[in-house]
PDB file of N, CA and C in Angstrom:
ATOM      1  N   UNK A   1      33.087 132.541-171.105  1.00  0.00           N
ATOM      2  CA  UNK A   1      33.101 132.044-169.738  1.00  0.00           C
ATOM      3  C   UNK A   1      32.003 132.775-168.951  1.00  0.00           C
ATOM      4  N   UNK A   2      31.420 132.220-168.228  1.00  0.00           N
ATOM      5  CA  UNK A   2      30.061 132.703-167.498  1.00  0.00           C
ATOM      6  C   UNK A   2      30.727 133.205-166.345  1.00  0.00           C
ATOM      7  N   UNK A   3      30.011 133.505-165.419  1.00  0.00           N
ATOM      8  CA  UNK A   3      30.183 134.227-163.954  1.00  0.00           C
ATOM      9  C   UNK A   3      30.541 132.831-163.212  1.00  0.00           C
ATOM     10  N   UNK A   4      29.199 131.852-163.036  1.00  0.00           N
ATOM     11  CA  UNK A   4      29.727 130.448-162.199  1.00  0.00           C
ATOM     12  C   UNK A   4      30.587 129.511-162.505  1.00  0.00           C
ATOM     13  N   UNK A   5      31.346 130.009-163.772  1.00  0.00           N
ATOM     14  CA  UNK A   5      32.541 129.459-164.521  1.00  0.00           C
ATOM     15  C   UNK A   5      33.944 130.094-164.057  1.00  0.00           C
ATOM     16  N   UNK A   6      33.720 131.206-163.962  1.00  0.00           N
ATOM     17  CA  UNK A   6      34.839 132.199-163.450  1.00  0.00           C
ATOM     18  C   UNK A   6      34.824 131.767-161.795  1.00  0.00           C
ATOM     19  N   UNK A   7      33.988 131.853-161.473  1.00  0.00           N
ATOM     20  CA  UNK A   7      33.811 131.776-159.927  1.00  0.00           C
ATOM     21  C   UNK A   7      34.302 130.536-159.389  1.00  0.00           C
ATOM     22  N   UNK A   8      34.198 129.307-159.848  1.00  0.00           N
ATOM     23  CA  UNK A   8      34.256 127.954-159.638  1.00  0.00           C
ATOM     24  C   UNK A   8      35.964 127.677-160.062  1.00  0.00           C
ATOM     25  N   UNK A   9      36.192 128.377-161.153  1.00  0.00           N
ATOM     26  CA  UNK A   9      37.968 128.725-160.864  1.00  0.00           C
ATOM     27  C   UNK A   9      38.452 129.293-160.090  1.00  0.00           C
ATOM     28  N   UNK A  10      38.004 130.875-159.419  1.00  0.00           N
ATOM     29  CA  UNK A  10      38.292 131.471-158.723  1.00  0.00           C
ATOM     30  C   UNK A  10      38.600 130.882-157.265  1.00  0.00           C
ATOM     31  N   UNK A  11      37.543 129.846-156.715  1.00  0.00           N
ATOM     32  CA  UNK A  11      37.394 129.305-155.721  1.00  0.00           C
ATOM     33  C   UNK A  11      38.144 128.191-155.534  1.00  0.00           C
ATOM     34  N   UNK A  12      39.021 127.562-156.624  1.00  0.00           N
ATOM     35  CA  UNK A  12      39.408 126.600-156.679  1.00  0.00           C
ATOM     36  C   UNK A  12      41.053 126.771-156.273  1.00  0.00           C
ATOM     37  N   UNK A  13      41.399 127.855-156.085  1.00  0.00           N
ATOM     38  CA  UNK A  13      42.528 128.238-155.864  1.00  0.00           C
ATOM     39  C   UNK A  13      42.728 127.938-153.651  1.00  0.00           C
ATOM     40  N   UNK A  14      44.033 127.401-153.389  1.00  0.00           N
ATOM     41  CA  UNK A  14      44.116 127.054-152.314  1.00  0.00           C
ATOM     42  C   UNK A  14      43.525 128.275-151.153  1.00  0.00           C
ATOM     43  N   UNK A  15      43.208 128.325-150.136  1.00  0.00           N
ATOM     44  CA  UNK A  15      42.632 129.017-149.079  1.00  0.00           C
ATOM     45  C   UNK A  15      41.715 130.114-149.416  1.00  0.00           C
ATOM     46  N   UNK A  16      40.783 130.272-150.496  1.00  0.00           N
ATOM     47  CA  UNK A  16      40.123 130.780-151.097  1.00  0.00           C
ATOM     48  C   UNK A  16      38.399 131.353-150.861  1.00  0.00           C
ATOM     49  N   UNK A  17      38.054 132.477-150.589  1.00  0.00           N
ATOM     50  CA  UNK A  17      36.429 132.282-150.156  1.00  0.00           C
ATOM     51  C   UNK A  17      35.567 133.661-150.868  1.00  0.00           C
ATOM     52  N   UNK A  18      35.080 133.674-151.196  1.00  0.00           N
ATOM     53  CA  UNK A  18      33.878 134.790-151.554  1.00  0.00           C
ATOM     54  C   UNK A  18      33.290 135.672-150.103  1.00  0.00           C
ATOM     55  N   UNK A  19      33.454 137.063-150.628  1.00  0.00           N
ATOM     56  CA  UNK A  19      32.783 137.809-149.548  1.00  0.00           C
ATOM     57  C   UNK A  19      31.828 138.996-150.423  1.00  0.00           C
ATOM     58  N   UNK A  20      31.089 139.937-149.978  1.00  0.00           N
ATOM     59  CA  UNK A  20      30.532 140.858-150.000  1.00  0.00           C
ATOM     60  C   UNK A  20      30.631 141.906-149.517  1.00  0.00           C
ATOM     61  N   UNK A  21      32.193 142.335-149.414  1.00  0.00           N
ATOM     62  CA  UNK A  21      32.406 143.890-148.622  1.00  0.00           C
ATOM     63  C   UNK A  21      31.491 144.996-148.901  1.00  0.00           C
ATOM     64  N   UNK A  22      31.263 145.480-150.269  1.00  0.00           N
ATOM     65  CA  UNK A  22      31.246 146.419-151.080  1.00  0.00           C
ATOM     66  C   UNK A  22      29.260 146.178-151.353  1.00  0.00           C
ATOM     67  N   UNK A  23      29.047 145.399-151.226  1.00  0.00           N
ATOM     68  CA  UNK A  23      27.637 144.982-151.087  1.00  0.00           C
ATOM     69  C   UNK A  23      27.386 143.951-151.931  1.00  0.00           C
ATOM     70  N   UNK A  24      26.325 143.389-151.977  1.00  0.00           N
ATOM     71  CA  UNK A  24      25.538 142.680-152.951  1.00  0.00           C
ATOM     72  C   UNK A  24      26.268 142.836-154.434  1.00  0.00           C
ATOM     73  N   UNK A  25      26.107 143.718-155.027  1.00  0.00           N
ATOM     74  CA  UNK A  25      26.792 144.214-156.414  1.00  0.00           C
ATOM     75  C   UNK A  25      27.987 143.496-156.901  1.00  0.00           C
ATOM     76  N   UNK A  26      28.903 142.956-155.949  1.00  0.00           N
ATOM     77  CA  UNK A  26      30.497 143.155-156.385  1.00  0.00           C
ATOM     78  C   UNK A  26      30.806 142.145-155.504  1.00  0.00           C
ATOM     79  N   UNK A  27      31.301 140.563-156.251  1.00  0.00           N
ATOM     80  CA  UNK A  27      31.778 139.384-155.771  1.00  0.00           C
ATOM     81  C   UNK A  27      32.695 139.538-155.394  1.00  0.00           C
ATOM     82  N   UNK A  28      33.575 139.505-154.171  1.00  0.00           N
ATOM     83  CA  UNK A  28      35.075 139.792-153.728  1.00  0.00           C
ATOM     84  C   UNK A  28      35.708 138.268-153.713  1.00  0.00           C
ATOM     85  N   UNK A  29      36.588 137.698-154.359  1.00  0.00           N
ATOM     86  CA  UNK A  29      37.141 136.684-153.762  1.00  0.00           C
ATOM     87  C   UNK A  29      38.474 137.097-153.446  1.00  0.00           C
ATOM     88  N   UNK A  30      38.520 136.464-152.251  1.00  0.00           N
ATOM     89  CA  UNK A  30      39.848 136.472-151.258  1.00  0.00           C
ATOM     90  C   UNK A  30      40.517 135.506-150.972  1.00  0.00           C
ATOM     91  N   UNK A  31      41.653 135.607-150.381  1.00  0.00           N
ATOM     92  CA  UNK A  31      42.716 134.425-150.273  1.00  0.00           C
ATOM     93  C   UNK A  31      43.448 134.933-148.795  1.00  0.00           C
ATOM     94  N   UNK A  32      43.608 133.743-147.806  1.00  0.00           N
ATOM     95  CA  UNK A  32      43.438 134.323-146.585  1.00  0.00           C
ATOM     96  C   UNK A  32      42.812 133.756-145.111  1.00  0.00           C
ATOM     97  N   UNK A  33      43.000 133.945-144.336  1.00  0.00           N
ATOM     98  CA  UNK A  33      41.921 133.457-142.948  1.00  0.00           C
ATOM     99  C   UNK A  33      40.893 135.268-143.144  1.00  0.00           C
ATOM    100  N   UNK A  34      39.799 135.296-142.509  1.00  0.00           N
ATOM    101  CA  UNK A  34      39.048 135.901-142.336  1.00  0.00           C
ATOM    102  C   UNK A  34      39.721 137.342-141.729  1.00  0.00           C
ATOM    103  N   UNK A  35      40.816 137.550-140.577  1.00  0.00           N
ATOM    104  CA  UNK A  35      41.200 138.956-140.519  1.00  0.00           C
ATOM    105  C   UNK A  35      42.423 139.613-140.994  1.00  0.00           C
ATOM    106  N   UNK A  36      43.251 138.767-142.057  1.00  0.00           N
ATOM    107  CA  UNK A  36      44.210 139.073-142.677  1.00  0.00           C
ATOM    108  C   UNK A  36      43.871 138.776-144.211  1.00  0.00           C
ATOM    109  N   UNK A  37      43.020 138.762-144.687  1.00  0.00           N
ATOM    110  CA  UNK A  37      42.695 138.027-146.399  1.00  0.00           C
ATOM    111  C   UNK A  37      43.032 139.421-147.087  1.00  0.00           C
ATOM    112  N   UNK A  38      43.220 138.601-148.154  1.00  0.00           N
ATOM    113  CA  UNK A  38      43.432 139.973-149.358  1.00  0.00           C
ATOM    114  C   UNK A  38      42.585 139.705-150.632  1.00  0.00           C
ATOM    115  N   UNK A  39      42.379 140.091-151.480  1.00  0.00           N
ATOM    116  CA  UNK A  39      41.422 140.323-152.332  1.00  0.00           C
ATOM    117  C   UNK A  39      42.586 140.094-153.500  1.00  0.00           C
ATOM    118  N   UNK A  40      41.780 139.004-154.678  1.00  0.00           N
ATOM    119  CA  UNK A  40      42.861 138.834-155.701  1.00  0.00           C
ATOM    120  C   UNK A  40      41.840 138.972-157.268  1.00  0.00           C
ATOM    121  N   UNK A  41      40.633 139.018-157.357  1.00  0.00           N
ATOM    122  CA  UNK A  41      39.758 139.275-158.012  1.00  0.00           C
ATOM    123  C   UNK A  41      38.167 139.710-157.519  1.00  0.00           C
ATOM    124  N   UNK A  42      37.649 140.404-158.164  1.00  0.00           N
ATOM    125  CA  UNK A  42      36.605 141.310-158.592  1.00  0.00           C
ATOM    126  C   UNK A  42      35.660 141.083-159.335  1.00  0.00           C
ATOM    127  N   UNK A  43      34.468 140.768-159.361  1.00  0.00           N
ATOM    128  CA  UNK A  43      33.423 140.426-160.460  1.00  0.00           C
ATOM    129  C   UNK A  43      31.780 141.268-160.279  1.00  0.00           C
ATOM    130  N   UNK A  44      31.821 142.344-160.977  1.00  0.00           N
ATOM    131  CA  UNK A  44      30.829 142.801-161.204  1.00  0.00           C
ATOM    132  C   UNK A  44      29.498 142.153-161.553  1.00  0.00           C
ATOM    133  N   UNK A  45      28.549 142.166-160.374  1.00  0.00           N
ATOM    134  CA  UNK A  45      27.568 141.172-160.522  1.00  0.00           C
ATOM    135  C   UNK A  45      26.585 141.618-161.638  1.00  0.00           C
ATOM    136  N   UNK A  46      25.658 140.638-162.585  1.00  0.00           N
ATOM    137  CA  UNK A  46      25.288 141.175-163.358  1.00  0.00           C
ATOM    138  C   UNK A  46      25.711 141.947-164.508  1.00  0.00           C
ATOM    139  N   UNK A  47      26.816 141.993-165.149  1.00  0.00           N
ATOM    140  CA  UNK A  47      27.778 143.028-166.081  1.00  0.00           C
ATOM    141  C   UNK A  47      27.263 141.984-167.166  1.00  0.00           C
ATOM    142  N   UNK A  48      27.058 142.461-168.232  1.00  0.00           N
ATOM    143  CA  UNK A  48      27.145 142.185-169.534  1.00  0.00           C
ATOM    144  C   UNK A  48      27.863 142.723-170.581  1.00  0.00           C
ATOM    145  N   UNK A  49      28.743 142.521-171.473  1.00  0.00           N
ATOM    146  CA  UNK A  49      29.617 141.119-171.136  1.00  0.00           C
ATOM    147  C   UNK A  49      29.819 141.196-169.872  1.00  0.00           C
ATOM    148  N   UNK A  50      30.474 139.766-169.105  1.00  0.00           N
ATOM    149  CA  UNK A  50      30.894 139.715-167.793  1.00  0.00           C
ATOM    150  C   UNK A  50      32.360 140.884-167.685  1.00  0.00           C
ATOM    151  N   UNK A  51      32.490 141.255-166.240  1.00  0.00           N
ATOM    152  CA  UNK A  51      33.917 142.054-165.722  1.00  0.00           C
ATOM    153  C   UNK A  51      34.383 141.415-164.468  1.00  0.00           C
ATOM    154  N   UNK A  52      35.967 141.501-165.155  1.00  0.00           N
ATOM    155  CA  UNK A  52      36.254 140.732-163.860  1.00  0.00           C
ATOM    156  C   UNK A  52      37.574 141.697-163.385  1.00  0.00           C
ATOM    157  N   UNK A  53      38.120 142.134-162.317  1.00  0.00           N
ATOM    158  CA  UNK A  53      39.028 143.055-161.998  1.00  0.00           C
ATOM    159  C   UNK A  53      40.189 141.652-161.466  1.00  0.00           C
ATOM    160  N   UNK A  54      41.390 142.086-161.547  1.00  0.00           N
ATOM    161  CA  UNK A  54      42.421 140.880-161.577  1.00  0.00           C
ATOM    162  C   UNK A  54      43.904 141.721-161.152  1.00  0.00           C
ATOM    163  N   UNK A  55      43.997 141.784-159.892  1.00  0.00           N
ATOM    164  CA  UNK A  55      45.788 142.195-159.568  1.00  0.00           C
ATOM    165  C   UNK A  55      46.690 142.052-160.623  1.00  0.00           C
ATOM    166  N   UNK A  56      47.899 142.740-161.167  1.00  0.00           N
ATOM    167  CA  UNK A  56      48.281 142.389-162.248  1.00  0.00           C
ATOM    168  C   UNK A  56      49.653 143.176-161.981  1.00  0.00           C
ATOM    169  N   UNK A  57      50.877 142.498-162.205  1.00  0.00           N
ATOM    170  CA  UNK A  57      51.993 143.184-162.424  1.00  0.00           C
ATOM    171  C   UNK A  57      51.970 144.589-163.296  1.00  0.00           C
ATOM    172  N   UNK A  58      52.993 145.532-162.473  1.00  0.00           N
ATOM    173  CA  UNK A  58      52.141 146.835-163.700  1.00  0.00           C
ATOM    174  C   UNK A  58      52.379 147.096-164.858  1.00  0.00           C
ATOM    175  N   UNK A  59      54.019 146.557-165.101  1.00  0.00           N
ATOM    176  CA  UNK A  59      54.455 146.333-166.433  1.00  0.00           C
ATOM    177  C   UNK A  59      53.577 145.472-167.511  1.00  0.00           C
ATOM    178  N   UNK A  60      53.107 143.918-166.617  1.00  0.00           N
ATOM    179  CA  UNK A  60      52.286 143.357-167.479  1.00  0.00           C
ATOM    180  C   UNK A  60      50.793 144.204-168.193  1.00  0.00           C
ATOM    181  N   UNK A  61      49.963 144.847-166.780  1.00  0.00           N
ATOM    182  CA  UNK A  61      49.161 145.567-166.979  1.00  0.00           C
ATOM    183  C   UNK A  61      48.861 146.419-167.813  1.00  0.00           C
ATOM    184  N   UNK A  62      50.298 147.500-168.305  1.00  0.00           N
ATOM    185  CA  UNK A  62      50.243 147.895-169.073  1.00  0.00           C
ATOM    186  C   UNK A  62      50.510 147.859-170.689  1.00  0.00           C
ATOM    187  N   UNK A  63      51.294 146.664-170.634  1.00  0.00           N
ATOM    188  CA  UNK A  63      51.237 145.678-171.945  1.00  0.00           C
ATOM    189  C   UNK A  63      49.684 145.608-172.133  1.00  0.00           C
ATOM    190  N   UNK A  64      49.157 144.711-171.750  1.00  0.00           N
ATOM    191  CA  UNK A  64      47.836 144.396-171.722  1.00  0.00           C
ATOM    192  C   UNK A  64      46.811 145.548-171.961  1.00  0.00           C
ATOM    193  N   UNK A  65      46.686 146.579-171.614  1.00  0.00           N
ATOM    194  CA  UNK A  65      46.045 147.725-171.874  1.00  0.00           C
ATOM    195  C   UNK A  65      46.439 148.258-173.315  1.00  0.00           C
ATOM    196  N   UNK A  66      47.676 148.362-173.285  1.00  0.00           N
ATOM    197  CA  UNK A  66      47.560 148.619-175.097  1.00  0.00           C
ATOM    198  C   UNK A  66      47.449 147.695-175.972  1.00  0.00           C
ATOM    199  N   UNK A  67      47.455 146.403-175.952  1.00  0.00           N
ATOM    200  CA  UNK A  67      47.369 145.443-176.610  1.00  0.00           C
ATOM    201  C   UNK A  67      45.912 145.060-177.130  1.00  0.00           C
ATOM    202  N   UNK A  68      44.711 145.209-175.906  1.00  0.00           N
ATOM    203  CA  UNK A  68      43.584 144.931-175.850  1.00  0.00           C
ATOM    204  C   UNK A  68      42.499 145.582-175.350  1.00  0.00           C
ATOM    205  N   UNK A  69      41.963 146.383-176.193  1.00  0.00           N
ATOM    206  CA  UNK A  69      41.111 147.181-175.685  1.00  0.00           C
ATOM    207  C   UNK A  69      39.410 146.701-174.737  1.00  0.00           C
ATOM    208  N   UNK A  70      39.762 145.856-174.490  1.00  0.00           N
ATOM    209  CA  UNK A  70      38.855 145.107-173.142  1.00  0.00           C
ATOM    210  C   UNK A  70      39.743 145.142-171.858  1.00  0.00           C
ATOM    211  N   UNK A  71      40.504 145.560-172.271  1.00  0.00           N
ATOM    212  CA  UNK A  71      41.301 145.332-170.651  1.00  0.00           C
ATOM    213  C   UNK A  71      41.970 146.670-170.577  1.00  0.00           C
ATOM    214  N   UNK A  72      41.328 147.079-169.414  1.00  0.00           N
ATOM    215  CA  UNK A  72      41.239 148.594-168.547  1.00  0.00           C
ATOM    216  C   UNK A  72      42.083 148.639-167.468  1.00  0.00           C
ATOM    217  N   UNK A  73      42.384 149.913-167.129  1.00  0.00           N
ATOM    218  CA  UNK A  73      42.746 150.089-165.013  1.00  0.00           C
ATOM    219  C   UNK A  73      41.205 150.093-164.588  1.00  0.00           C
ATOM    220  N   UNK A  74      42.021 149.157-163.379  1.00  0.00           N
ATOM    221  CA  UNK A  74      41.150 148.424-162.756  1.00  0.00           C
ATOM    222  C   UNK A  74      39.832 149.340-161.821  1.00  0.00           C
ATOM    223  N   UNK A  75      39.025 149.093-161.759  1.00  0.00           N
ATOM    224  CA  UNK A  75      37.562 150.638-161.753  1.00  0.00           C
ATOM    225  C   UNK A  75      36.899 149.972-160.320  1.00  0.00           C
ATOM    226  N   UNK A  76      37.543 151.529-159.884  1.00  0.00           N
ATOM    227  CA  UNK A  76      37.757 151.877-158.426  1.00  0.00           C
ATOM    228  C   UNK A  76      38.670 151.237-157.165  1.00  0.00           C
ATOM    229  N   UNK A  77      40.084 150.852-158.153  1.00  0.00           N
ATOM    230  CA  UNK A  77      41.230 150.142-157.804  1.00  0.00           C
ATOM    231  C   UNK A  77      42.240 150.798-158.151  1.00  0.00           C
ATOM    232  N   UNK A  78      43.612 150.217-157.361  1.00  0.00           N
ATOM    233  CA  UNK A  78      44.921 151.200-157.947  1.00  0.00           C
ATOM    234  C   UNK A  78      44.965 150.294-159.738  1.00  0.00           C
ATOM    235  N   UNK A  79      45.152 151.688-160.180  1.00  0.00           N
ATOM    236  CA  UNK A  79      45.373 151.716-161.869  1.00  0.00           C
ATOM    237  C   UNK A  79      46.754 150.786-162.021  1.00  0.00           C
ATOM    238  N   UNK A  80      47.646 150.920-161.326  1.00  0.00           N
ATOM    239  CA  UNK A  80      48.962 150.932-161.729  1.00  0.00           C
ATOM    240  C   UNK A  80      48.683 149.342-161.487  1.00  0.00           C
ATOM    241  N   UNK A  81      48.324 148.460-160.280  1.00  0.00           N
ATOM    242  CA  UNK A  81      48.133 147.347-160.023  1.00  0.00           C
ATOM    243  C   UNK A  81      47.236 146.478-160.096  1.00  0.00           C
ATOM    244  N   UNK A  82      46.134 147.137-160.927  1.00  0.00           N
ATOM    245  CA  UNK A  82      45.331 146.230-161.390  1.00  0.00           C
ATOM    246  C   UNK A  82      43.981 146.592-162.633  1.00  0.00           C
ATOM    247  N   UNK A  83      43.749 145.505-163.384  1.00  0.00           N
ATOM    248  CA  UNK A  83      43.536 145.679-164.367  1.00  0.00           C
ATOM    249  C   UNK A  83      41.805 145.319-164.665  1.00  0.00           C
ATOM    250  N   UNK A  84      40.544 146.148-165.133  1.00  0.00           N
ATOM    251  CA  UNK A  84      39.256 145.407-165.371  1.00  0.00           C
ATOM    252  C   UNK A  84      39.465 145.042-166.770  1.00  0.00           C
ATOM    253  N   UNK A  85      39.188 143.782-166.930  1.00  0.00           N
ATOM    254  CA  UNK A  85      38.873 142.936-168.277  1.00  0.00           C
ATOM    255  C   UNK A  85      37.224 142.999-168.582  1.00  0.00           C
ATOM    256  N   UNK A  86      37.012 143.179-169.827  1.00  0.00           N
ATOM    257  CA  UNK A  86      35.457 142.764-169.836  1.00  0.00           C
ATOM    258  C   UNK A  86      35.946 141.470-170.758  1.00  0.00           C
ATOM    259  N   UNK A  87      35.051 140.466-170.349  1.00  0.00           N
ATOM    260  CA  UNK A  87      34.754 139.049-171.091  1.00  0.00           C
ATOM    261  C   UNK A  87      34.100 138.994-172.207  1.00  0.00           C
ATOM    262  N   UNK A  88      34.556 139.642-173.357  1.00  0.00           N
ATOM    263  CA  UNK A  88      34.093 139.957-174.616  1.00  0.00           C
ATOM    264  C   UNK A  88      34.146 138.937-175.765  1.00  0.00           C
ATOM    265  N   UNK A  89      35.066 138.036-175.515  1.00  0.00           N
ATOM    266  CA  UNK A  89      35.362 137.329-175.736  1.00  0.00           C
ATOM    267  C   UNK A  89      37.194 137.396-176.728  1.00  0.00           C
ATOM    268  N   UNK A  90      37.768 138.625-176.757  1.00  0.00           N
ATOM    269  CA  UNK A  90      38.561 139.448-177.310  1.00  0.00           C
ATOM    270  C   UNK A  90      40.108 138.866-177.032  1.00  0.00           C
ATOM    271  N   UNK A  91      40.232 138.337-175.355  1.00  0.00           N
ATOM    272  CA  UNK A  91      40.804 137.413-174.599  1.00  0.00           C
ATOM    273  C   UNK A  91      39.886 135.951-174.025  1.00  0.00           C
ATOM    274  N   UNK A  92      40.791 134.615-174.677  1.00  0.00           N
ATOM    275  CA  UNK A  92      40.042 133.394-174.365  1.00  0.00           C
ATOM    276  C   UNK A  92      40.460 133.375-172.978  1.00  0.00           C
ATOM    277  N   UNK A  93      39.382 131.740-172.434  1.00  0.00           N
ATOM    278  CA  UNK A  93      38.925 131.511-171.681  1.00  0.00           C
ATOM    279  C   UNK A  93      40.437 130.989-170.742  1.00  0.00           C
ATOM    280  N   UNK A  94      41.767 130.291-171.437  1.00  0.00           N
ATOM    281  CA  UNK A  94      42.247 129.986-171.062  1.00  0.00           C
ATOM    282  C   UNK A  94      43.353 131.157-170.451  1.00  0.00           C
ATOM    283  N   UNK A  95      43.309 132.528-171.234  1.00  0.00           N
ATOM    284  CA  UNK A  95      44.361 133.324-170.975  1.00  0.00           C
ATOM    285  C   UNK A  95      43.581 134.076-169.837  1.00  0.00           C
ATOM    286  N   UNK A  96      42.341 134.482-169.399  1.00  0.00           N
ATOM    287  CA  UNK A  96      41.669 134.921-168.378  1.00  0.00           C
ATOM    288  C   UNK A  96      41.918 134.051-167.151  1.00  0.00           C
ATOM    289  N   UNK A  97      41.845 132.599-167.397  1.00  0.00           N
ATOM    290  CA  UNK A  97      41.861 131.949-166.511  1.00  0.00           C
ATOM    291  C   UNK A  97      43.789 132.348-165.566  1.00  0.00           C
ATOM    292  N   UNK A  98      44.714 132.209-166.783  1.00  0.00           N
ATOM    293  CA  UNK A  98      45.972 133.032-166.638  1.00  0.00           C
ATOM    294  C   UNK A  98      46.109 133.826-166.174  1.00  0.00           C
ATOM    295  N   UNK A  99      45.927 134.804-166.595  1.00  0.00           N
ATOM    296  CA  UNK A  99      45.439 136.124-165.294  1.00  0.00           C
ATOM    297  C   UNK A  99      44.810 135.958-163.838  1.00  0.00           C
ATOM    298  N   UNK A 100      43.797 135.224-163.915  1.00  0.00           N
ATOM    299  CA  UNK A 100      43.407 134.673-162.427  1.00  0.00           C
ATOM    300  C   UNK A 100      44.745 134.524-161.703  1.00  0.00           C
ATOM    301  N   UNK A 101      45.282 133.375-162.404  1.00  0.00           N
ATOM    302  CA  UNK A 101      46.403 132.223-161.244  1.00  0.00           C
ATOM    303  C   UNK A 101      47.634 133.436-161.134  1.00  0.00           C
ATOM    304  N   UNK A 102      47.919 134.584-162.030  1.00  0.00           N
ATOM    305  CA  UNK A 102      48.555 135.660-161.918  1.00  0.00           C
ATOM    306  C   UNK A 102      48.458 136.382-160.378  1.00  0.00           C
ATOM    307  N   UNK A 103      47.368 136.637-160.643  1.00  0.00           N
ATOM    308  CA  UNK A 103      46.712 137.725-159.294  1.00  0.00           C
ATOM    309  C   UNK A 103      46.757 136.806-158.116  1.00  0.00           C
ATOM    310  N   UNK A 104      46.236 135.280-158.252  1.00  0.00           N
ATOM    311  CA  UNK A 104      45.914 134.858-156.974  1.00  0.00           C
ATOM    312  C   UNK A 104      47.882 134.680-156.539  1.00  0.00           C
ATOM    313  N   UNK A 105      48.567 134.339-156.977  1.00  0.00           N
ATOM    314  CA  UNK A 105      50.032 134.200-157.281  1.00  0.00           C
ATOM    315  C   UNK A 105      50.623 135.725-156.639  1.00  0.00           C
ATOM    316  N   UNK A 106      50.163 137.006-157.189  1.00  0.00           N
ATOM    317  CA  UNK A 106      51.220 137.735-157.239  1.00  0.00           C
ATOM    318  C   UNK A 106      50.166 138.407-155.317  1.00  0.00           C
ATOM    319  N   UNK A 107      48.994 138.109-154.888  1.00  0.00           N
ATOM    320  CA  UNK A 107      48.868 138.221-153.509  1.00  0.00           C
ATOM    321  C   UNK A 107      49.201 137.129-152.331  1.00  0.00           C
ATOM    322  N   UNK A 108      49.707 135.948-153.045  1.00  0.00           N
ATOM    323  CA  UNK A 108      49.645 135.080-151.909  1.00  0.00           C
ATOM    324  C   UNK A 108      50.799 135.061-151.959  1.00  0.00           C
ATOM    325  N   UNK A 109      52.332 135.912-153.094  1.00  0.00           N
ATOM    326  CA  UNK A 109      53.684 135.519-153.219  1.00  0.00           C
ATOM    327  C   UNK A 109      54.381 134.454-153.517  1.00  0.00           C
ATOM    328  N   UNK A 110      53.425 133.668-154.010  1.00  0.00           N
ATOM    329  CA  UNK A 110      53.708 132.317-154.789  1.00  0.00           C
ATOM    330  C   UNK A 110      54.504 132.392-156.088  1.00  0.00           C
TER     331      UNK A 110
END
């Protein structure tokens, strides 16, 4: 899955927008009006393989961390709540995409 592949899912999720807090570097997508939004994924611009940081239940999180060594605490995020994946291809396209609707789910309380 590419970056404008990830992104074009990411965005596709209801009340959804891309920002640049953190600078240029680091795609923020949020879910939200503009002074209450929250942040439900992370994409390191330029990363090869791609990284994508993803809110994550912590129990699940930590399943996932021992299970798959592409999927980290989340880097320069709470560890306990969220998780960096690199797109290695190690986890498919459809279970990443899973994780997305996870995170966008477990900030909007859906």
């Amino acid at each position: 899955m590419t970056h404008k592949e990830l992104e074009a899912y990411l965005l596709s999720f209801e009340n959804t927008w891309l920002d640049f807090p953190f600078g240029e570097g680091v795609s923020v997508y949020k879910v939200g009006d503009k002074e209450k939004s929250k942040m439900f994924a992370l994409i390191q611009e330029g990363s090869q393989p791609l990284r994508v940081s993803l809110k994550c239940d912590p129990e699940l999180a930590k399943n996932l961390r021992e299970k798959y060594e592409s999927v980290m605490p989340g880097y320069h995020l709470s560890k306990k709540h969220w998780n960096t994946i690199v797109l290695s291809g190690q986890l498919g396209d459809d279970e990443i995409k899973d994780l997305a609707r996870h995170s966008y789910l477990l900030v909007t309380g859906g």
